[in-house]
Protein backbone atom coordinates (compact mmCIF):
# COMPACT_ATOMS: atom_id res chain seq x y z
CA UNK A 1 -3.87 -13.11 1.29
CA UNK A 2 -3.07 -16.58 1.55
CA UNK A 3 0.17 -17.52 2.55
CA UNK A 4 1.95 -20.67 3.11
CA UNK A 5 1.50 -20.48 7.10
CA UNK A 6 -2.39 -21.01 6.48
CA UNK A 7 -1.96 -24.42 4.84
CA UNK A 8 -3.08 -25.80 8.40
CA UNK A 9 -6.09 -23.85 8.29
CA UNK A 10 -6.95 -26.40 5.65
CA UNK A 11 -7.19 -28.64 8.02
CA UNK A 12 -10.42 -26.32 9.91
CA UNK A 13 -11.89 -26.41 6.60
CA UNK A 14 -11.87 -30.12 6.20
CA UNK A 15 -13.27 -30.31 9.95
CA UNK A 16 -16.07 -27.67 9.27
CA UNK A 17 -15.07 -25.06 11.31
CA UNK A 18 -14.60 -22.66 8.69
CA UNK A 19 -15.01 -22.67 4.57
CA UNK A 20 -12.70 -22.35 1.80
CA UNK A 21 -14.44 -18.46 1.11
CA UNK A 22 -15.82 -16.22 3.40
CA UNK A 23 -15.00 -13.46 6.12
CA UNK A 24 -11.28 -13.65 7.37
CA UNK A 25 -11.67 -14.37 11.24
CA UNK A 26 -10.94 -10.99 13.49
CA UNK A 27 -8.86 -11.56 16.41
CA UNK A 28 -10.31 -10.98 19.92
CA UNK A 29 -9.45 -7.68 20.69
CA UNK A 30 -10.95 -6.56 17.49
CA UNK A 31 -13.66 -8.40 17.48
CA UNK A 32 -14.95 -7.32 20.42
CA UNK A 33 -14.53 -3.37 19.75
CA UNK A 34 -16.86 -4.28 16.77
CA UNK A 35 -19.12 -6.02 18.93
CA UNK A 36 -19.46 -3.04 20.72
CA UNK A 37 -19.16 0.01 18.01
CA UNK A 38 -20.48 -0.95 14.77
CA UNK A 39 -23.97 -1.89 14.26
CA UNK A 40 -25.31 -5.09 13.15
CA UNK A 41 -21.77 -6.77 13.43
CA UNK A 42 -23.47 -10.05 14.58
CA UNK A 43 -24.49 -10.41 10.77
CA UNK A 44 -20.85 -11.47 9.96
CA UNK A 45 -21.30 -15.14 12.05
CA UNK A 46 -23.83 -15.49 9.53
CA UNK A 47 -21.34 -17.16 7.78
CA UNK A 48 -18.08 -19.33 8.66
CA UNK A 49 -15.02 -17.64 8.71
CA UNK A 50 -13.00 -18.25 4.95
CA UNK A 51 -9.21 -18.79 4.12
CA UNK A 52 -9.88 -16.34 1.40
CA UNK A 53 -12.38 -13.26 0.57
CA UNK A 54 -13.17 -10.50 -1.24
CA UNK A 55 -11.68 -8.46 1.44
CA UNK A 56 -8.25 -10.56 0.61
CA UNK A 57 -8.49 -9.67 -2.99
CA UNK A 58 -9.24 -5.92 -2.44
CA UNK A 59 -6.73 -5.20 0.15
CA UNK A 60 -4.37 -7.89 0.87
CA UNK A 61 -2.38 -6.09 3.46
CA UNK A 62 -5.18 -5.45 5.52
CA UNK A 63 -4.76 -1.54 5.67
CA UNK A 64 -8.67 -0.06 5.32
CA UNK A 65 -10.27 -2.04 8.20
CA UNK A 66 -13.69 -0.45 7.40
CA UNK A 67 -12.92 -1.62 3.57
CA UNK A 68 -12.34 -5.04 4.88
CA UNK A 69 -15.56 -5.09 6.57
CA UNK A 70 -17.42 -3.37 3.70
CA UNK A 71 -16.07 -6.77 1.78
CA UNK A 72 -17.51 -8.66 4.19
CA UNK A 73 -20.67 -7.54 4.58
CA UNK A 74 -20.80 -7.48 0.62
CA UNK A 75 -20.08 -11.21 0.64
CA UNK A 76 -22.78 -12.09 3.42
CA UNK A 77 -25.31 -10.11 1.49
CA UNK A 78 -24.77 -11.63 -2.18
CA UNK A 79 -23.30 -14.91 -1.05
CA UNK A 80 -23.83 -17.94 -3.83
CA UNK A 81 -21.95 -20.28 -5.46
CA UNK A 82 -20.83 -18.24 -8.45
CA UNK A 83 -19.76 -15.34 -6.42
CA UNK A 84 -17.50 -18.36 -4.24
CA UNK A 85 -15.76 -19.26 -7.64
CA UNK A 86 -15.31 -15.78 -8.58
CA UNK A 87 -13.67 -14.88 -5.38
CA UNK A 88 -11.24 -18.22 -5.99
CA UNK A 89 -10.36 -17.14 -9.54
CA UNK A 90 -9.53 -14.06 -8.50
CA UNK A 91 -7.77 -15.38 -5.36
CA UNK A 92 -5.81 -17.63 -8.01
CA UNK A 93 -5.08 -14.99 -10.31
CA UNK A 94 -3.52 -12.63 -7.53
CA UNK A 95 -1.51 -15.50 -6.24
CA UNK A 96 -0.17 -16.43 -9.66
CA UNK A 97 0.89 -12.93 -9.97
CA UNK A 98 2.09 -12.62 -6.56
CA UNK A 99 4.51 -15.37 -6.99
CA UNK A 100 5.43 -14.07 -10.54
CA UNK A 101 6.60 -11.09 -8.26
CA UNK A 102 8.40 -13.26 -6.27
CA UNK A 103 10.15 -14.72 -8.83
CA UNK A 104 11.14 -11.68 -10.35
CA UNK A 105 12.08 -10.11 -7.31
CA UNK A 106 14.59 -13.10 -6.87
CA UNK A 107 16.14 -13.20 -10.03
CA UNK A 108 16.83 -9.76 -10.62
CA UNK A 109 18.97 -9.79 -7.04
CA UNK A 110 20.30 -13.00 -8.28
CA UNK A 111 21.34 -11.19 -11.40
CA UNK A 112 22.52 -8.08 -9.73
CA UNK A 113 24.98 -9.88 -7.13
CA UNK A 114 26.73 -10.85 -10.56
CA UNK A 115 26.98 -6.97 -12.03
CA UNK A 116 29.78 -4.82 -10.42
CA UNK A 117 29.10 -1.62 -8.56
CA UNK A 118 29.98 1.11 -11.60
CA UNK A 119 27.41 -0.50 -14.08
CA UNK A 120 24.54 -0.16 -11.68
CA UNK A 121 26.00 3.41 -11.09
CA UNK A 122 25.93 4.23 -14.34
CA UNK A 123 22.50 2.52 -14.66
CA UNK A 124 21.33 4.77 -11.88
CA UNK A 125 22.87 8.27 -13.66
CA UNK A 126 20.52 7.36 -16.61
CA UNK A 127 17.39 6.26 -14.64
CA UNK A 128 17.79 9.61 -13.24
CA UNK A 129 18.62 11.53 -16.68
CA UNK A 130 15.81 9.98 -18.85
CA UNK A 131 13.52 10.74 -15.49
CA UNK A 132 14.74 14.42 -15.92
CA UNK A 133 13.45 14.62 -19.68
């Protein structure tokens, strides 16, 4: 997903090398094992690489490779305008609520540096009781 070490791919965007949606670009190991063992892999450079994708949306962390690339081939196939805003709503929307996350994540351990070690023990007994029930 996007991250703030991709703002200077912004910068390849501006300069044409690659558009704001589209296929994430595969390093060069990858890419050429895919050259080699899946067919009709050419068909991705049928587009420019994007700073965002369905593939982005679907599985941020990059974990189902063959997902990623069914995403991909998805985009190249129905590619159009409206499917390019979709993509950056949704690309919105999941950064909005990763940073929501964030924020959460950061005030609650802001919060708990404040509560002393038998309250959160005694918050953990009845986490665990009402778990039991």
């Amino acid at each position: 997903m996007l991250k703030i070490d991709e703002i200077p791919q912004l910068w390849n965007i501006i300069k044409g090398d690659m558009d704001f949606v589209g296929p994430r670009p595969i390093r060069e190991p990858l890419h050429n094992f895919y050259m080699q063992n899946i067919p009709n892999f050419k068909r991705r450079y049928q587009t420019l690489p994007g700073l965002t994708g369905i593939s982005q949306i679907v599985d941020p962390e990059n974990k189902d490779r063959s997902l990623g690339l069914a995403c991909d081939c998805y985009y190249i196939n129905n590619k159009s305008m409206k499917l390019d805003i979709q993509i950056i709503v949704s690309t919105v929307i999941y950064l909005m609520y990763s940073l929501s996350r964030e924020i959460y994540n950061w005030t609650t351990a802001r919060w708990l540096r404040h509560i002393n070690v038998e309250n959160i023990a005694v918050y953990e007994f009845v986490k665990m009781e009402t778990s039991i029930k």
